[in-house]
Protein backbone atom coordinates (compact mmCIF):
# COMPACT_ATOMS: atom_id res chain seq x y z
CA UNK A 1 80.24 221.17 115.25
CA UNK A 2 78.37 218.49 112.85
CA UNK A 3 79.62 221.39 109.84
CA UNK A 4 83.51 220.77 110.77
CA UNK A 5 83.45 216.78 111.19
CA UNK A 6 81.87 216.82 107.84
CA UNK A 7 84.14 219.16 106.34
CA UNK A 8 87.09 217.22 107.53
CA UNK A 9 85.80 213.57 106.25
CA UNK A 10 85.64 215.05 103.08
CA UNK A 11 89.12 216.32 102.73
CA UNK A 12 89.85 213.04 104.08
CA UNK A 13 88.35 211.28 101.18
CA UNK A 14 89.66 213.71 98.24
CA UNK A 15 93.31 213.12 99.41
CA UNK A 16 93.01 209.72 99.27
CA UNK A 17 91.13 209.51 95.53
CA UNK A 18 93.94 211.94 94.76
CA UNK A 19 96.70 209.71 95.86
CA UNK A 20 95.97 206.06 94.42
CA UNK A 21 96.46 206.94 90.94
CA UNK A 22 99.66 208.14 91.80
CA UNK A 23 100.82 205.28 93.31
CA UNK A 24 99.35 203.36 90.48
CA UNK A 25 101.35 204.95 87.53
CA UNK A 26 104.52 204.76 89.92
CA UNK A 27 104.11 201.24 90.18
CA UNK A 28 103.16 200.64 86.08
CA UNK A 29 106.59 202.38 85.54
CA UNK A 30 108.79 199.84 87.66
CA UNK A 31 107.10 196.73 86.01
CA UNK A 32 108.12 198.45 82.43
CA UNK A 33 111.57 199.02 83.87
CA UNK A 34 112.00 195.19 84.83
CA UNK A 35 110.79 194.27 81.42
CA UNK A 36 113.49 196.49 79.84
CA UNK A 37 116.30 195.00 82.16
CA UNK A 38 114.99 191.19 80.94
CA UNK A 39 114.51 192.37 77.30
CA UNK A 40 118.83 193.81 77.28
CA UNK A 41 119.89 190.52 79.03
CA UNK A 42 117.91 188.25 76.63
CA UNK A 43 119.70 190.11 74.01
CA UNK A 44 123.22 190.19 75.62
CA UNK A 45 122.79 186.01 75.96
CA UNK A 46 121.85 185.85 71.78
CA UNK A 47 124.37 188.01 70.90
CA UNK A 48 126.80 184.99 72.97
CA UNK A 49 125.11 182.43 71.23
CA UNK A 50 125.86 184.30 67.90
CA UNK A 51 129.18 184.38 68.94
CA UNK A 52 129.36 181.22 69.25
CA UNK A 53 127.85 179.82 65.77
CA UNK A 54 130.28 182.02 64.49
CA UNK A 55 133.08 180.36 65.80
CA UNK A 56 132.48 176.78 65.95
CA UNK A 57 132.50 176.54 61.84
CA UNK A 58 135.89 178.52 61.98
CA UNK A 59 137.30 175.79 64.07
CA UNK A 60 135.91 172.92 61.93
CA UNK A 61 137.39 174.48 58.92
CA UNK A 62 140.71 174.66 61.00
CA UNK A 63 140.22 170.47 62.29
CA UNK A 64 139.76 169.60 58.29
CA UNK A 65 142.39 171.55 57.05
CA UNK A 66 144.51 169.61 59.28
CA UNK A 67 142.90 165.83 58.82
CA UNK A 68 143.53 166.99 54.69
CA UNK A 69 147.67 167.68 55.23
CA UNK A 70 148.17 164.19 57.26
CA UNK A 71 146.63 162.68 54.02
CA UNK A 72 148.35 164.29 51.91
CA UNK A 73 151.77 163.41 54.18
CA UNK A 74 150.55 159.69 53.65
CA UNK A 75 153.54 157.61 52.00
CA UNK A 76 150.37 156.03 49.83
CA UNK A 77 147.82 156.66 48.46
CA UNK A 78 144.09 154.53 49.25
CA UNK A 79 143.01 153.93 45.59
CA UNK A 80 146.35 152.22 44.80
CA UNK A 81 146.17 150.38 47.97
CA UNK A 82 142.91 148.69 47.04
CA UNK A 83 143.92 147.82 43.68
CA UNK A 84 146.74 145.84 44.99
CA UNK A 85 144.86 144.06 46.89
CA UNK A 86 142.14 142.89 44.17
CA UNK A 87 145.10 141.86 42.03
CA UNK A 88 145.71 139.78 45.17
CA UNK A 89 142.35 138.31 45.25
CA UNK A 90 142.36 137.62 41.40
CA UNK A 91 145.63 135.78 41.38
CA UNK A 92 144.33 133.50 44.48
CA UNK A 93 141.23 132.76 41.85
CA UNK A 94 143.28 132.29 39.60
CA UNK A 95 145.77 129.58 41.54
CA UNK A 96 142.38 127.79 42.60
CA UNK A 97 140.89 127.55 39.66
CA UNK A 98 144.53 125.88 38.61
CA UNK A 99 144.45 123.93 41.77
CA UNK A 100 140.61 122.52 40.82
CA UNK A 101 142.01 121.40 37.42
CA UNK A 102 144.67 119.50 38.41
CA UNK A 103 143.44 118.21 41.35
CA UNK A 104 145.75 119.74 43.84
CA UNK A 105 144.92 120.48 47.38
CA UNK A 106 144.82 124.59 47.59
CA UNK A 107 147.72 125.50 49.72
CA UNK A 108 147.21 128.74 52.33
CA UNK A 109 148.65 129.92 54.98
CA UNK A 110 147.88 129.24 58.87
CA UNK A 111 146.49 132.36 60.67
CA UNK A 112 149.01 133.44 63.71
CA UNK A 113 151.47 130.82 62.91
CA UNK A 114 153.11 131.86 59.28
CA UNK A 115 152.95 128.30 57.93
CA UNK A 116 151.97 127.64 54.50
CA UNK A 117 152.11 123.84 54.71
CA UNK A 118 148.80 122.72 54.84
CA UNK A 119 146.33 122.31 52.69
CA UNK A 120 142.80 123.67 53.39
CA UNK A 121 141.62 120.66 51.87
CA UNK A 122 143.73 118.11 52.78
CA UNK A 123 143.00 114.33 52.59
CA UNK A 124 142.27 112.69 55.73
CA UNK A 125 144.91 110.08 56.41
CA UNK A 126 143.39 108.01 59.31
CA UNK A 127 139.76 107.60 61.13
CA UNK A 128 139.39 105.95 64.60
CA UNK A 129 135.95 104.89 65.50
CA UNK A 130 133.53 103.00 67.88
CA UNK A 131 131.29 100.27 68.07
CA UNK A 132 128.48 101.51 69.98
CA UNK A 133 126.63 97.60 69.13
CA UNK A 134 129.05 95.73 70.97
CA UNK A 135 128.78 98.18 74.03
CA UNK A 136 125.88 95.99 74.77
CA UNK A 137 127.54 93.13 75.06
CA UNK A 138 130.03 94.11 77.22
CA UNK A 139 132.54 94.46 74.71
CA UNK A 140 134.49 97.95 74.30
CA UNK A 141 135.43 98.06 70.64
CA UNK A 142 137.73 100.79 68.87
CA UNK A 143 139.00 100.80 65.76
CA UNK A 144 141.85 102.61 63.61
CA UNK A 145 141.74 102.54 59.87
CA UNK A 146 144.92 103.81 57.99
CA UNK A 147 144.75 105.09 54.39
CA UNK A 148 147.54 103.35 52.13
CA UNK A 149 146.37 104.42 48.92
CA UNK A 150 143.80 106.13 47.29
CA UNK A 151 141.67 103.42 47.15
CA UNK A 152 142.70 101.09 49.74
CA UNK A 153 142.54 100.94 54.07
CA UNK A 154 143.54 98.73 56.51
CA UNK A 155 141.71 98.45 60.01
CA UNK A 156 142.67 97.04 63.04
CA UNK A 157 140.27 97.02 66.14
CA UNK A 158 141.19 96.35 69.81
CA UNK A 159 138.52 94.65 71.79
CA UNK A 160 138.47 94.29 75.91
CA UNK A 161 135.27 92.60 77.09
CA UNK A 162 133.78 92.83 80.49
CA UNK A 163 130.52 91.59 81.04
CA UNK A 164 127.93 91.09 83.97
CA UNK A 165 124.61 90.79 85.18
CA UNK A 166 124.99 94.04 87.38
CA UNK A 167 124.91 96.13 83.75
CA UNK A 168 123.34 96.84 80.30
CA UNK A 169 125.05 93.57 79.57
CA UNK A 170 122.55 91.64 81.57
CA UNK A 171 120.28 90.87 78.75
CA UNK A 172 123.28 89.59 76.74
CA UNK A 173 124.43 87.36 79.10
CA UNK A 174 120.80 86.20 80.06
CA UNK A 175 120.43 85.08 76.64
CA UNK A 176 123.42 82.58 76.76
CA UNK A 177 122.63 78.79 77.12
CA UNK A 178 125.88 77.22 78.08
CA UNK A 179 127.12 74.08 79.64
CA UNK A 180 130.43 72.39 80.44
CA UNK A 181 131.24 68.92 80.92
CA UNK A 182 131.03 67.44 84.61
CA UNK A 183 133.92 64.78 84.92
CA UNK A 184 132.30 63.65 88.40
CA UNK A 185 129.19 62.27 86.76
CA UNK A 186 130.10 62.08 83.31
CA UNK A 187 127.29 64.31 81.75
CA UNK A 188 127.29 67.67 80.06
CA UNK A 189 125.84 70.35 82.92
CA UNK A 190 124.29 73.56 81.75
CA UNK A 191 125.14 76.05 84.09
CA UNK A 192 124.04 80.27 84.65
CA UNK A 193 127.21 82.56 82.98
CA UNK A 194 127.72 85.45 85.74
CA UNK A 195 130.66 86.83 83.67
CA UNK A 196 132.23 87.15 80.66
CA UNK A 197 135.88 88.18 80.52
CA UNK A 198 138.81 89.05 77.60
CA UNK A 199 140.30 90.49 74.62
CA UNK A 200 140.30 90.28 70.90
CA UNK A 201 141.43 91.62 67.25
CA UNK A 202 139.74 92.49 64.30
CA UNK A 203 141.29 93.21 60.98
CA UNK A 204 140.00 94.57 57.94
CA UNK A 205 141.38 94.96 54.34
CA UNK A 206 138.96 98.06 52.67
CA UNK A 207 138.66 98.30 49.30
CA UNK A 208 137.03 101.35 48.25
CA UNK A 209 134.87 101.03 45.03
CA UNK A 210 133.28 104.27 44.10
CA UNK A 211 136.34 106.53 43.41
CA UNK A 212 137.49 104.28 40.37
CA UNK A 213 134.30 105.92 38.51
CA UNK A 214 134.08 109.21 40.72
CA UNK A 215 136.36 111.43 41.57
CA UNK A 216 133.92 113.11 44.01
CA UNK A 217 134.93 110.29 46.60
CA UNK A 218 137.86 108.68 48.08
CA UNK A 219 138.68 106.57 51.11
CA UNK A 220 136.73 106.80 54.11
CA UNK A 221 133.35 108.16 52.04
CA UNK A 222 131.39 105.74 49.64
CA UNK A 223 130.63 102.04 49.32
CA UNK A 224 133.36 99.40 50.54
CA UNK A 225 133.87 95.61 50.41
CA UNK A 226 136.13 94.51 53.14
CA UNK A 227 138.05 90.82 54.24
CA UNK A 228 137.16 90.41 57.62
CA UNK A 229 139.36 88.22 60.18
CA UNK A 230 138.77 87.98 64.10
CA UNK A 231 140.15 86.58 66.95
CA UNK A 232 139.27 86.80 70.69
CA UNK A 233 139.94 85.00 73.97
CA UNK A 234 137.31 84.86 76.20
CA UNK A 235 136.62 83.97 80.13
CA UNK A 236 133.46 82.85 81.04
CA UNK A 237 132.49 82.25 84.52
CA UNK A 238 129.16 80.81 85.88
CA UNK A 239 127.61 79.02 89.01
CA UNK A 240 126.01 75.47 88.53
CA UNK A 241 123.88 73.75 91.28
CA UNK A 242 125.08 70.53 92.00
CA UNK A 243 124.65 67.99 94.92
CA UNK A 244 127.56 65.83 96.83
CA UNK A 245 126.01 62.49 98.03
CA UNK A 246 128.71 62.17 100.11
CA UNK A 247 128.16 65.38 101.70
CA UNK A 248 124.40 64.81 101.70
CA UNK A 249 124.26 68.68 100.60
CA UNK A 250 124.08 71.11 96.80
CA UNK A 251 126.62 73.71 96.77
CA UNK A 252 127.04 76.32 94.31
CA UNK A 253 130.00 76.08 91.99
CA UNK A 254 132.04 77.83 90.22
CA UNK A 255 132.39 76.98 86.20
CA UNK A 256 135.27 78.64 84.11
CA UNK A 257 135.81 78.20 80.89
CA UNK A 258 138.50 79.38 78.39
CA UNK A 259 137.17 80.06 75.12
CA UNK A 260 138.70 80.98 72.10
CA UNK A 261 136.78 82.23 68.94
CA UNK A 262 138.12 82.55 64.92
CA UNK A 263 135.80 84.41 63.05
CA UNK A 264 137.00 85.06 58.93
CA UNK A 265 134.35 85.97 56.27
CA UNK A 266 133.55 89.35 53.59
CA UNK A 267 131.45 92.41 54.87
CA UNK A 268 130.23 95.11 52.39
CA UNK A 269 129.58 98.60 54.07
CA UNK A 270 129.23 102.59 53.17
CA UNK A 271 131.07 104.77 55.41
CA UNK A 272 130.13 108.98 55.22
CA UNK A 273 131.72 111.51 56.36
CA UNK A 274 129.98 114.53 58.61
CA UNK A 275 131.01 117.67 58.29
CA UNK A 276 134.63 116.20 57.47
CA UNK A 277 135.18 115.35 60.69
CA UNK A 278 133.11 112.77 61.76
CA UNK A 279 132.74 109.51 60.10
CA UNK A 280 129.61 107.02 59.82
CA UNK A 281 130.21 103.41 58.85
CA UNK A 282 127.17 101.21 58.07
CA UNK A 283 128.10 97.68 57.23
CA UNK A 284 126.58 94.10 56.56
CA UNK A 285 128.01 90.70 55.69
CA UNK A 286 128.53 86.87 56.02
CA UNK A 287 131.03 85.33 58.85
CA UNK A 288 132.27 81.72 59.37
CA UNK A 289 132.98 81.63 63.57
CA UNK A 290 134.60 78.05 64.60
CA UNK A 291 134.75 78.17 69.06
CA UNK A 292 136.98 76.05 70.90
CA UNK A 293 137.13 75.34 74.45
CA UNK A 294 140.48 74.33 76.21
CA UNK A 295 139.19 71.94 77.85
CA UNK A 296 137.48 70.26 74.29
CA UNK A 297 139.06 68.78 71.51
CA UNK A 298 137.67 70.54 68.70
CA UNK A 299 135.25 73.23 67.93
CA UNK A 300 131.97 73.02 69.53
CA UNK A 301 128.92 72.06 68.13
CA UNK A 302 125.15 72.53 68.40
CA UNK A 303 124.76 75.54 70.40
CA UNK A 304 122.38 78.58 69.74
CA UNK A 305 123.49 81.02 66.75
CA UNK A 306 123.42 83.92 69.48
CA UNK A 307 125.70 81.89 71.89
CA UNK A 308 128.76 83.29 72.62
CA UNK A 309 130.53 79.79 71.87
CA UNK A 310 128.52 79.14 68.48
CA UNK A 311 130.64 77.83 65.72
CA UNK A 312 128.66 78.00 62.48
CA UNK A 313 128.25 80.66 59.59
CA UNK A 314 126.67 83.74 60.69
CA UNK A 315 125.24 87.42 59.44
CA UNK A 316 127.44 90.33 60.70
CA UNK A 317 126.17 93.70 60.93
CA UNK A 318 126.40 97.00 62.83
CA UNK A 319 127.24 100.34 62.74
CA UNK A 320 130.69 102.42 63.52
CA UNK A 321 130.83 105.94 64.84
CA UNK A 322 134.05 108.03 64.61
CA UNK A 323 136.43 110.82 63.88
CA UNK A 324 138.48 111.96 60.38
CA UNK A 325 141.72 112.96 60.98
């Protein structure tokens, strides 16, 4: 009984041993199939890719062969297009070297518009300008100087003068020592200024000196000597403390003056232009100034040189900022 269980485990066994290297060359066989399948599709996709290459340069050769005929169709031809247009350029040399010589403005044309009227360097004709000085006193100042020869200006300035203690003309007016005359008692009052009121005129006669020995400069740039003349009407208001015996009582009350000014003298200045469009003008000179009240019969006398009613000979000075047109 032990002989036949033996006997049978052992055929058991052999089949088994005799069986696994079967299956193992079986499977060996459909991994080297698989391989095979990959290797011919690789192959199939470079053989597309070869394609491909192939026929991309065909169709470039096809795309140039086309961009050459539309040249060729061209009604002109590049080389002869660029030498026209450096015979342009030289002949526009040419015509400014021409212009240089004789002094003539060079002459092009406005883009977008088709003018050809106006020169690229054209003389300014007229500046209008500011005095940023008299800002501080209350006093807007703007002035237009016209060009009459090439030499030669003429300004006229506006003035319009409002001035108060509420402002940056505070320190102005603090500065004033004034006084009227009181008819009740028969004495000259000083009194506090609370506002200054008017108008005026300036005008100027420049005489450009430079460009008689320079050409580089002309009107509006270089040293100037001007005739100065000046007139303004002024109303000056103030408060002065006063006391009423009949009333047994001071009141405040209210002073106003009308005040003329005449101002003539000779100013020498340098005006510069920045980047030809603005315009600097730095001047210094003498001034005779004769005031006159209404209320007075002639021009007044001994009052402070910085008092708005001073009639004496004075310095001028200041600065103009502006614009070239």
């Amino acid at each position: 009984m032990k002989t036949n269980y033996l006997m049978g485990l052992l055929i058991i066994v052999a089949g088994y041993v005799n069986s696994y290297p079967q299956d193992s060359v079986a499977n060996k066989m459909e991994l080297l199939d698989l391989k095979l399948q990959l290797i011919d599709t690789k192959l199939a996709l470079l053989d597309s890719k070869i394609n491909i290459w192939e026929t991309k340069p065909r169709e470039l050769e096809l795309m140039l062969g086309e961009l050459d005929k539309k040249i060729l169709e061209l009604d002109f031809q590049p080389d002869d297009f660029n030498r026209q247009f450096r015979t342009i350029d030289s002949m526009m040399s040419e015509y400014r070297k021409l212009a240089e010589q004789n002094s003539t403005p060079f002459i092009e044309s406005v883009p977008g518009t088709g003018r050809t009227d106006i020169p690229v360097n054209a003389p300014k004709g007229y500046a209008m300008a500011l005095n940023p000085v008299r800002v501080f006193e209350g006093t807007l100042e703007i002035s237009y100087e016209r060009k009459f020869n090439e030499r030669n200006t003429i300004e006229i300035s506006g003035m319009a003068t409002y001035a108060n203690n509420q402002g940056i003309s505070d320190f102005y007016l603090s500065k004033q020592s004034l006084e009227y005359y009181n008819e009740r008692l028969s004495i000259w009052d000083p009194y506090e200024s609370e506002n200054f009121s008017g108008f005026g005129a300036t005008l100027q006669w420049k005489n450009y000196l430079l460009p008689a020995v320079n050409s580089g400069y002309a009107v509006f740039k270089g040293l100037y000597a001007a005739p100065y003349g000046m007139y303004r009407r002024i109303w000056i208001t103030g408060l002065d403390w006063q006391y009423f015996p009949e009333e047994d009582e001071w009141k405040d009350v209210e002073i106003i003056q009308k005040l003329n000014i005449l101002a003539g003298g000779v100013i020498i200045g340098w005006q510069f232009p920045i980047a030809k469009v603005l315009s600097v003008d730095i001047f210094a000179g003498g001034v005779i100034r004769l005031s006159h009240y209404d209320t007075e019969s002639g021009f007044t006398k001994y009052k402070k040189w910085d008092n708005i009613d001073y009639s004496g000979v004075l310095p001028r000075a200041g600065i103009k900022i502006g614009i070239l047109k």
